[in-house]
C-alpha atoms as a PDB file:
ATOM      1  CA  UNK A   1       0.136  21.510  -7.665  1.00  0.00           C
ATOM      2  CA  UNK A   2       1.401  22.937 -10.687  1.00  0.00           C
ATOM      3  CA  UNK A   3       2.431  20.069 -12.049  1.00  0.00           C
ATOM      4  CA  UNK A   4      -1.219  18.548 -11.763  1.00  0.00           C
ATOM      5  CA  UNK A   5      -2.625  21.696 -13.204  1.00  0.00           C
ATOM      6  CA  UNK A   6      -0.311  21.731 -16.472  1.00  0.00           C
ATOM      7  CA  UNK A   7      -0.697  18.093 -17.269  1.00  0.00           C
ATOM      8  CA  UNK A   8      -4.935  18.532 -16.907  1.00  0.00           C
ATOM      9  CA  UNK A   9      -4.509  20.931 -19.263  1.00  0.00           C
ATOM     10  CA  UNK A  10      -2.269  19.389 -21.637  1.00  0.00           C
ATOM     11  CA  UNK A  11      -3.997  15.678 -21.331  1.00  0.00           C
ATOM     12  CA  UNK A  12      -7.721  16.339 -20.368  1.00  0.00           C
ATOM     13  CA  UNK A  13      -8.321  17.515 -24.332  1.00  0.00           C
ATOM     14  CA  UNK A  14      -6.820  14.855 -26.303  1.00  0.00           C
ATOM     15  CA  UNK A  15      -7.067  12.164 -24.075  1.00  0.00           C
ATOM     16  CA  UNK A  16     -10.174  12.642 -22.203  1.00  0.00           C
ATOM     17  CA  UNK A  17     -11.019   9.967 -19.019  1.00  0.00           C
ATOM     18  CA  UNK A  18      -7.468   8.267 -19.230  1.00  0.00           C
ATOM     19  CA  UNK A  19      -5.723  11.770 -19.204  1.00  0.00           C
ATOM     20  CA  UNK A  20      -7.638  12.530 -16.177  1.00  0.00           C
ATOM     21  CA  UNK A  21      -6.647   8.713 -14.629  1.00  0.00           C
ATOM     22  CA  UNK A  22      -3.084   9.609 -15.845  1.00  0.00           C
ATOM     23  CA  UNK A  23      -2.838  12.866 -14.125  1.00  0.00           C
ATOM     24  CA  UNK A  24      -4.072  11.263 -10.790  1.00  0.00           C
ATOM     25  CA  UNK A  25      -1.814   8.499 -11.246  1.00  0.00           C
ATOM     26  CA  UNK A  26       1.669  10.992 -11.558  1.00  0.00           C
ATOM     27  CA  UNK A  27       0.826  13.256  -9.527  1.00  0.00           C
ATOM     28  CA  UNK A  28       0.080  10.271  -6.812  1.00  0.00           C
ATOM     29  CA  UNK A  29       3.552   9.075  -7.323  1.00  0.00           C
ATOM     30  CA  UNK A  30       5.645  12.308  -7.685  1.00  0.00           C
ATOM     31  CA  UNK A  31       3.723  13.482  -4.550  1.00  0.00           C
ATOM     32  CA  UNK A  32       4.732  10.184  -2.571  1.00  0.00           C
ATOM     33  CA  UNK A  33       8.312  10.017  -4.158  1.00  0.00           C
ATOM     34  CA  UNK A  34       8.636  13.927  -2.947  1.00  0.00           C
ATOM     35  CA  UNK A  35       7.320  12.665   0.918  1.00  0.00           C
ATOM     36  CA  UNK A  36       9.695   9.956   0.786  1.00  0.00           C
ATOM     37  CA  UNK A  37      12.582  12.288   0.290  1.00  0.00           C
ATOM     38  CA  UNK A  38      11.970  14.484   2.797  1.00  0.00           C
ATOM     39  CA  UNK A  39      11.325  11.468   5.170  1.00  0.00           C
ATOM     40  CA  UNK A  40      14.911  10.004   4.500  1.00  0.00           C
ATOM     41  CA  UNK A  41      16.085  13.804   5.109  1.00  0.00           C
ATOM     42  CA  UNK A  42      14.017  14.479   8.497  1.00  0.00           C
ATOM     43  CA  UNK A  43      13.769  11.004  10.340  1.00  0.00           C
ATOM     44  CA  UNK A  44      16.619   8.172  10.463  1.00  0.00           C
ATOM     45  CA  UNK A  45      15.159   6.031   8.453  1.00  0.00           C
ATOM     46  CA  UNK A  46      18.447   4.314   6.466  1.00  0.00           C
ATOM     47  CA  UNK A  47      16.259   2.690   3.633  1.00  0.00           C
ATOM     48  CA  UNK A  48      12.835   3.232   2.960  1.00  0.00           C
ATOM     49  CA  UNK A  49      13.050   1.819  -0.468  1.00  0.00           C
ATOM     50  CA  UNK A  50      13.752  -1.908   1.053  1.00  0.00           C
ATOM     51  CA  UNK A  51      11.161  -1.779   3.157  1.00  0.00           C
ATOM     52  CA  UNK A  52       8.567  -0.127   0.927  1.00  0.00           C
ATOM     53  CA  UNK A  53       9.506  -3.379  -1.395  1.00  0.00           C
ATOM     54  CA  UNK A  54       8.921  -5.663   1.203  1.00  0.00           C
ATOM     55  CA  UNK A  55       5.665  -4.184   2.476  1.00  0.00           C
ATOM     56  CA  UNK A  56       4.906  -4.573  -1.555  1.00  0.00           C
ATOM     57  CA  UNK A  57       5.503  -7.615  -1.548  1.00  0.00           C
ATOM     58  CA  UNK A  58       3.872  -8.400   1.820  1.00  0.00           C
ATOM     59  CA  UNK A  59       0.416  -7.114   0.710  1.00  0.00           C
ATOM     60  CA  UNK A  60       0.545  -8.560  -3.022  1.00  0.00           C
ATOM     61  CA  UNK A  61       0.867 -11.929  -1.221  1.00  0.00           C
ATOM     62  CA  UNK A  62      -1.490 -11.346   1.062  1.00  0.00           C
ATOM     63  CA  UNK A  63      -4.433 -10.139  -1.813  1.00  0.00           C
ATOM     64  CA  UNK A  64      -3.699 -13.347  -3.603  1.00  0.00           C
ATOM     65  CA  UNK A  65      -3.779 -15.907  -0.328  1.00  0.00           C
ATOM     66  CA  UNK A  66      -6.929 -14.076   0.390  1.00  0.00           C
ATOM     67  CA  UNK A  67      -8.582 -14.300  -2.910  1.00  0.00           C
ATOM     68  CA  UNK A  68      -7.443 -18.132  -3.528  1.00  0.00           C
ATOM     69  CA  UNK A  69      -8.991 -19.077  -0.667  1.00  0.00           C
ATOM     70  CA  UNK A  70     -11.893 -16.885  -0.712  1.00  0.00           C
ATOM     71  CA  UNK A  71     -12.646 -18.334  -4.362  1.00  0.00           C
ATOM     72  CA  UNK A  72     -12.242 -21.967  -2.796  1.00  0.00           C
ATOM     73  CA  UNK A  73     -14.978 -21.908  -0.136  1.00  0.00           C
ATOM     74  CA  UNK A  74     -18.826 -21.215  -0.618  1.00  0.00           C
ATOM     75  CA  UNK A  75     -19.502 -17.873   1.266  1.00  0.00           C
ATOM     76  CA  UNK A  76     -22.385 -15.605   0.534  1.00  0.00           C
ATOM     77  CA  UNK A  77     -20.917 -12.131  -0.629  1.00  0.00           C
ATOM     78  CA  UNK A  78     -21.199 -10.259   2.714  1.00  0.00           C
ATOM     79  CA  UNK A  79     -19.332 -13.069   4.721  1.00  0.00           C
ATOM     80  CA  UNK A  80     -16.763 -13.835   1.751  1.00  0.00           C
ATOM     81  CA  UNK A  81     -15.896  -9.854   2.033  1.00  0.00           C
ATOM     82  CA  UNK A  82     -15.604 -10.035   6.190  1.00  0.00           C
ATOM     83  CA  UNK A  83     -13.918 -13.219   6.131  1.00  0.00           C
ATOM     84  CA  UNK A  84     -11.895 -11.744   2.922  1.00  0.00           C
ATOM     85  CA  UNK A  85     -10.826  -8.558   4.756  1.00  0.00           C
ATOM     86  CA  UNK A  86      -9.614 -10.243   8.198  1.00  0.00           C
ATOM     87  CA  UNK A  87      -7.417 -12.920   6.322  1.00  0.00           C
ATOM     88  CA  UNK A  88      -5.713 -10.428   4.146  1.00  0.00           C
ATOM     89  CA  UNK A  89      -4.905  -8.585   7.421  1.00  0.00           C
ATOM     90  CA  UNK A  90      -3.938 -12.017   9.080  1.00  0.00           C
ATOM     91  CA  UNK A  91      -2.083 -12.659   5.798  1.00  0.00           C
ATOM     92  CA  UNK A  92       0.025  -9.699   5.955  1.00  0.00           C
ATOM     93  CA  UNK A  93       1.058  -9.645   9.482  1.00  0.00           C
ATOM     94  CA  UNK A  94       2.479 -13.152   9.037  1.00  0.00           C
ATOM     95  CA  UNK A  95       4.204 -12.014   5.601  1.00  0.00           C
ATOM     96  CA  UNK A  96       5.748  -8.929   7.029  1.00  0.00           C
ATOM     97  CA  UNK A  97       6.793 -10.720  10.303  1.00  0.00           C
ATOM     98  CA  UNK A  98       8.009 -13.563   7.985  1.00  0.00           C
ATOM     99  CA  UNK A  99      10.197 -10.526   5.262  1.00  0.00           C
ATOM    100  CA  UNK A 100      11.420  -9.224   8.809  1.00  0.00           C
ATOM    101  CA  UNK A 101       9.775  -5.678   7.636  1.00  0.00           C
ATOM    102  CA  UNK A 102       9.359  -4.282  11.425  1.00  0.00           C
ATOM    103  CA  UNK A 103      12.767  -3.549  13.703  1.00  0.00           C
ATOM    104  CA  UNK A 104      12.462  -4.747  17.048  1.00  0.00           C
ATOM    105  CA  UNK A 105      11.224  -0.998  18.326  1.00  0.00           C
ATOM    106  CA  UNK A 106       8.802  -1.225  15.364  1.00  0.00           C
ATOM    107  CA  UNK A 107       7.041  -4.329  16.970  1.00  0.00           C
ATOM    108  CA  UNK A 108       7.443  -2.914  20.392  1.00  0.00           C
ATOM    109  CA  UNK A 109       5.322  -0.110  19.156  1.00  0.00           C
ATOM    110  CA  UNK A 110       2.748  -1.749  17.169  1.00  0.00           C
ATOM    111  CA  UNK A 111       2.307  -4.473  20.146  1.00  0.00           C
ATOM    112  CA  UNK A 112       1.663  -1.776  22.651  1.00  0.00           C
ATOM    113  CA  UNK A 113      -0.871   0.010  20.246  1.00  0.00           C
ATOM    114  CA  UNK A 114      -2.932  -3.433  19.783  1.00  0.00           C
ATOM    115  CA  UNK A 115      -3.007  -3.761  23.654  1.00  0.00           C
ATOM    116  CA  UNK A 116      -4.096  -0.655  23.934  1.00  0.00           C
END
């Protein structure tokens, strides 16, 4: 994009590697912030800004149940990053379920793509 192009250009000199992480970083979020518009404009989705907070909110939790418990038990790196990966995923299907993320079609969809 544009944008991306002028702020390389403008950053990249004077501020080097955390220009660079900068530019990725805004451009990241104006690109996801321009998605989510035209989401709300194409689909019916009512509010996508409640539910991106409680997806948030759902995987922060998650991370730091994982990670507590991870750093409690004595697992060799490999297993503590298996183990790690499928309680964060555990984790945040109980969270979400729990915040009441998914509508009832939602589930209905996601159920039928597990069995699947």
């Amino acid at each position: 994009s544009i944008l991306g192009t002028a702020m390389i250009y403008f950053l990249l000199p004077k501020y080097a590697l955390y220009g660079y992480i900068f530019v990725l970083w805004a451009s990241e979020i104006f690109n996801f912030s321009m998605s989510m518009w035209r989401l709300t404009k194409v689909t019916e989705v009512e509010n996508p800004v409640h539910c991106i907070v409680k997806s948030l909110i759902a995987a922060a939790g998650a991370v730091n149940i994982s990670e507590v418990i991870i750093s409690r038990t004595a697992l060799s790196p490999e297993s503590s990053v298996v183990f790690g990966t499928i309680l964060m995923f555990m984790a945040y299907g109980t969270i979400t379920l729990i915040l009441n993320t998914f509508s009832e079609k939602e589930m209905k969809f996601i159920l039928h793509a597990i069995k699947s």
